[in-house]
PDB file of N, CA and C in Angstrom:
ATOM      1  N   UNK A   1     -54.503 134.661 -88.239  1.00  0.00           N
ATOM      2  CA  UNK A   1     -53.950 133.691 -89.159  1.00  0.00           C
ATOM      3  C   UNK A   1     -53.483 132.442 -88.397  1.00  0.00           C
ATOM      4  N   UNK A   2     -53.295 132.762 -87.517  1.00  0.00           N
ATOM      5  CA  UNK A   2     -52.245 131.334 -86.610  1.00  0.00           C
ATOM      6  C   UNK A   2     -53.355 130.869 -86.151  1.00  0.00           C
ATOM      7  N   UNK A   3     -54.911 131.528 -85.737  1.00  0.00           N
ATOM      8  CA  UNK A   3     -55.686 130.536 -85.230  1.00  0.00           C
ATOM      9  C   UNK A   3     -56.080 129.751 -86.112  1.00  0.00           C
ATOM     10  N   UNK A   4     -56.453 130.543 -87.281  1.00  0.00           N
ATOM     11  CA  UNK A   4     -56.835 129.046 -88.673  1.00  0.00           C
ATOM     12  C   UNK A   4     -56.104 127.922 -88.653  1.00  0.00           C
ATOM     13  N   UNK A   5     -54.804 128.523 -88.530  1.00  0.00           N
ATOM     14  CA  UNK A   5     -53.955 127.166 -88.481  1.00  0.00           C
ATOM     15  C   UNK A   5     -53.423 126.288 -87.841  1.00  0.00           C
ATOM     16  N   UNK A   6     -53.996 126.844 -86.392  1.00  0.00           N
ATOM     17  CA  UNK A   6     -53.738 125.687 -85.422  1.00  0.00           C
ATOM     18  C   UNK A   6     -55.600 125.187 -85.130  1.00  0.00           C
ATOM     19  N   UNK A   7     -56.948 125.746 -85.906  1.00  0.00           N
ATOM     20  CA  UNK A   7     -57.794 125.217 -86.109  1.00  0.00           C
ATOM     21  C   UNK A   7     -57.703 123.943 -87.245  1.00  0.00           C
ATOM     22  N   UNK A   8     -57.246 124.094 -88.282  1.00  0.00           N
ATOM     23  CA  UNK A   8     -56.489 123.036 -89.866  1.00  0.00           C
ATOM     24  C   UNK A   8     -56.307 122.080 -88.667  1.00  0.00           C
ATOM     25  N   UNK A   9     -54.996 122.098 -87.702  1.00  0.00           N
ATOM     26  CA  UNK A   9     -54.193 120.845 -87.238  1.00  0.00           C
ATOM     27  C   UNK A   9     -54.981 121.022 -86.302  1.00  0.00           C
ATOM     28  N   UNK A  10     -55.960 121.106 -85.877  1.00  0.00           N
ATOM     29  CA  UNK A  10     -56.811 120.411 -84.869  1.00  0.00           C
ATOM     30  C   UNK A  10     -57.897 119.494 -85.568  1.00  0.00           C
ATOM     31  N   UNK A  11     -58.352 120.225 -86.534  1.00  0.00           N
ATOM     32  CA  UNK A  11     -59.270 119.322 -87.477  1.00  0.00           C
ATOM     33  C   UNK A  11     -58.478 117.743 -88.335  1.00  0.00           C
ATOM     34  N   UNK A  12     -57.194 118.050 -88.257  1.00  0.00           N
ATOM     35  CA  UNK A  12     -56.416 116.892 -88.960  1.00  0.00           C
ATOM     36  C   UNK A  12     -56.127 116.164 -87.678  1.00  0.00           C
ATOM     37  N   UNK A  13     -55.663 116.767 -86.540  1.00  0.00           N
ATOM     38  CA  UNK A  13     -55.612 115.835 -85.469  1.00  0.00           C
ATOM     39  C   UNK A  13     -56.984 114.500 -85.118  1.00  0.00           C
ATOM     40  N   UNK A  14     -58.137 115.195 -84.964  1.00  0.00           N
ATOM     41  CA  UNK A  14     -59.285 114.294 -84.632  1.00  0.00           C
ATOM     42  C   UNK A  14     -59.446 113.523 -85.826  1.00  0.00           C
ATOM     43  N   UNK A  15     -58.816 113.753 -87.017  1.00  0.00           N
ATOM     44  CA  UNK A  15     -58.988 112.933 -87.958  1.00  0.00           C
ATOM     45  C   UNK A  15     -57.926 111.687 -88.244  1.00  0.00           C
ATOM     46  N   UNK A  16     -57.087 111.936 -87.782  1.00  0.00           N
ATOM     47  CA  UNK A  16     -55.847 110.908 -87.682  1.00  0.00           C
ATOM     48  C   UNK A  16     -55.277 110.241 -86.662  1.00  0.00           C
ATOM     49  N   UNK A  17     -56.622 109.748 -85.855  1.00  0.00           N
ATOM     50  CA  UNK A  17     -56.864 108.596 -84.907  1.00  0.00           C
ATOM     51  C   UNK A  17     -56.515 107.619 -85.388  1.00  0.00           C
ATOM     52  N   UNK A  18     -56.547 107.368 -86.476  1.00  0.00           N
ATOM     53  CA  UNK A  18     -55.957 105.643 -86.458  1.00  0.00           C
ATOM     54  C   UNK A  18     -54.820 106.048 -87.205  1.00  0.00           C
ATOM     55  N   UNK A  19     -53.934 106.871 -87.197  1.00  0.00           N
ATOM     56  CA  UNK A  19     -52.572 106.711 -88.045  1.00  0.00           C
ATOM     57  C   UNK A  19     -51.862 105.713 -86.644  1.00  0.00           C
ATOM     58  N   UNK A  20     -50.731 104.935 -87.236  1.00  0.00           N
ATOM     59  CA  UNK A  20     -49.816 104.494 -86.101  1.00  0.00           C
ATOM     60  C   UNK A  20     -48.777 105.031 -86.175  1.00  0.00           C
ATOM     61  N   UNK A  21     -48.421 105.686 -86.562  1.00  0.00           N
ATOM     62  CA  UNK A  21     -47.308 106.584 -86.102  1.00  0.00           C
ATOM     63  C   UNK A  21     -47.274 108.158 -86.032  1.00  0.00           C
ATOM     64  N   UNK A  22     -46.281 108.392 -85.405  1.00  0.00           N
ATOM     65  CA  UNK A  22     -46.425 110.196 -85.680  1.00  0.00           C
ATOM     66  C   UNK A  22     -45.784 110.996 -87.109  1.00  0.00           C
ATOM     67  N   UNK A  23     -44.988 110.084 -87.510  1.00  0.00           N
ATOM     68  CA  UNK A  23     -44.837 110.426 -88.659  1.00  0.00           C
ATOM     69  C   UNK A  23     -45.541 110.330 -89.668  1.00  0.00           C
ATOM     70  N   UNK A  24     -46.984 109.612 -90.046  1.00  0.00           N
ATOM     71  CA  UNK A  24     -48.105 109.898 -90.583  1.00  0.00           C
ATOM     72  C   UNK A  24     -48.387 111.151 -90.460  1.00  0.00           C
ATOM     73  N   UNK A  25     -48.872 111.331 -88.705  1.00  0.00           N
ATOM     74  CA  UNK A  25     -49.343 113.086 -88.649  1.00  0.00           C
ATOM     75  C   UNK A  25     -48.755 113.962 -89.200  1.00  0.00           C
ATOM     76  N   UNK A  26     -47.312 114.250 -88.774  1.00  0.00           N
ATOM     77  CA  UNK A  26     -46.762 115.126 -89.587  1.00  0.00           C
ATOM     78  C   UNK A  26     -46.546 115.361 -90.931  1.00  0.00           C
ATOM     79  N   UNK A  27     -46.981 114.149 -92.003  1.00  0.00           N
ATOM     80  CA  UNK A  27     -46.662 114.605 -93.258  1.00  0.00           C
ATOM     81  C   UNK A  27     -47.992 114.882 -93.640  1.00  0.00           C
ATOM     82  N   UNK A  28     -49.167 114.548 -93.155  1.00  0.00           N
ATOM     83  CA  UNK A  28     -50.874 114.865 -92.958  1.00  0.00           C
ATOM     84  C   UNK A  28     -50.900 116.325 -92.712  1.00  0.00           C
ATOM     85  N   UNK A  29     -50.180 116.917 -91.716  1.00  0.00           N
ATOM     86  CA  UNK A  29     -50.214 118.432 -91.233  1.00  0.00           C
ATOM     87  C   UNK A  29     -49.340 119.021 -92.134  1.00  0.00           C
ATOM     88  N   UNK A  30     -47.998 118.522 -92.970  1.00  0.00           N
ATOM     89  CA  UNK A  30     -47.525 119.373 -93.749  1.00  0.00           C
ATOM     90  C   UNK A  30     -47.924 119.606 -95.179  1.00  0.00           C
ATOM     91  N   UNK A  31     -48.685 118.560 -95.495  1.00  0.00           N
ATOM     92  CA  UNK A  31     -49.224 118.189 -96.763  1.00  0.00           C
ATOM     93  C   UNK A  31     -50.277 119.652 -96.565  1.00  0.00           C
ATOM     94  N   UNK A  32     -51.525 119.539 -95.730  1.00  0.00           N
ATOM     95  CA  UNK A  32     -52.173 120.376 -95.886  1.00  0.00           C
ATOM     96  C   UNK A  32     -52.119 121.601 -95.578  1.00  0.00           C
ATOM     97  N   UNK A  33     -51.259 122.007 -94.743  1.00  0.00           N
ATOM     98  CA  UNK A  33     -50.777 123.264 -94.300  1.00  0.00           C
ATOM     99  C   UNK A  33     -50.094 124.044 -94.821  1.00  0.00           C
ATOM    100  N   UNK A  34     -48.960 123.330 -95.904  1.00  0.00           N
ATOM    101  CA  UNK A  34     -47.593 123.856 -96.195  1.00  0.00           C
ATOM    102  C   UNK A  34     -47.811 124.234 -97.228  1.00  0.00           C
ATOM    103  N   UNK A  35     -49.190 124.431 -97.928  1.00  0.00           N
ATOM    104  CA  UNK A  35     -49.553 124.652 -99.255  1.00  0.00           C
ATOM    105  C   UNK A  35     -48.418 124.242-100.181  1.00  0.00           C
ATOM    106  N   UNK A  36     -48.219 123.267-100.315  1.00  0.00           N
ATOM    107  CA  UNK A  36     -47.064 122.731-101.283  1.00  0.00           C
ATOM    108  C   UNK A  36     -47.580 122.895-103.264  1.00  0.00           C
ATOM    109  N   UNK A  37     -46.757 122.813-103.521  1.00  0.00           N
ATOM    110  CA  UNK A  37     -46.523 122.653-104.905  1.00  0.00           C
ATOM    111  C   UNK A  37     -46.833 121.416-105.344  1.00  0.00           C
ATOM    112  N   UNK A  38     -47.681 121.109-105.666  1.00  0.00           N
ATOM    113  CA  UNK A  38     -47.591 120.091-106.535  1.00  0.00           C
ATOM    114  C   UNK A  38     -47.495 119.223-107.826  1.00  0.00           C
ATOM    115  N   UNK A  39     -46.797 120.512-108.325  1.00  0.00           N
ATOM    116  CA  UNK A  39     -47.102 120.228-110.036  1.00  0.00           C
ATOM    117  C   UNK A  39     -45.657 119.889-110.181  1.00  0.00           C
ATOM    118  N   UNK A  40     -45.243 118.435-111.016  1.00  0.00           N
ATOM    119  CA  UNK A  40     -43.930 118.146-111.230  1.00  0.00           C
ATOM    120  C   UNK A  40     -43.140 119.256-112.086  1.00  0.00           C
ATOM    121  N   UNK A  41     -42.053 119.409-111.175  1.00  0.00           N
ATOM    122  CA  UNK A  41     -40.770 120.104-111.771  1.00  0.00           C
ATOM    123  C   UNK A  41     -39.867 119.503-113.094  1.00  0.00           C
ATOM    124  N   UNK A  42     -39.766 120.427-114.623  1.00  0.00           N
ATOM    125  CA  UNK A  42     -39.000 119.818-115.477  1.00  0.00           C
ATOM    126  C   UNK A  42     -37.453 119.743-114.878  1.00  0.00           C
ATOM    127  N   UNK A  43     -36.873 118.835-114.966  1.00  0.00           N
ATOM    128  CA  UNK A  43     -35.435 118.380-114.364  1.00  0.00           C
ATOM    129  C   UNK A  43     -34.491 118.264-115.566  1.00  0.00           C
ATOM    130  N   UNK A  44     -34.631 118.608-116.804  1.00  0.00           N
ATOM    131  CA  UNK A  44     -34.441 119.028-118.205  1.00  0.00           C
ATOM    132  C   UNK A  44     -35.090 119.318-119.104  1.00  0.00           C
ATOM    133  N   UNK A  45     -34.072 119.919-120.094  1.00  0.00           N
ATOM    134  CA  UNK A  45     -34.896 120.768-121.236  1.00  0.00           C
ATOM    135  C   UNK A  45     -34.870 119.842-122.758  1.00  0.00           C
ATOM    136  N   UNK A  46     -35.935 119.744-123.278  1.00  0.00           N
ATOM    137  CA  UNK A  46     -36.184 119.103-124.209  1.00  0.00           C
ATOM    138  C   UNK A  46     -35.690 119.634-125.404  1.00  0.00           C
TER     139      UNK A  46
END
């Protein structure tokens, strides 16, 4: 499992040659890695 995923951030690394900062990379590596949620949360009830 850990090699897939340090294969993911090797494949996002050679791909994020032109970011200028490192904080690009890291939200690039957490975006795709961190399997996030992305469906908006209700914050009240109707």
């Amino acid at each position: 499992m850990s090699e897939g995923l340090n294969s993911k951030i090797q494949s996002i690394k050679s791909a994020a040659r032109g970011f200028h900062s490192f904080a690009s990379y890291r939200i690039r590596i957490l975006f795709f890695c961190g399997k996030l949620d992305l469906k908006p949360r209700l914050t009240h009830s109707i």
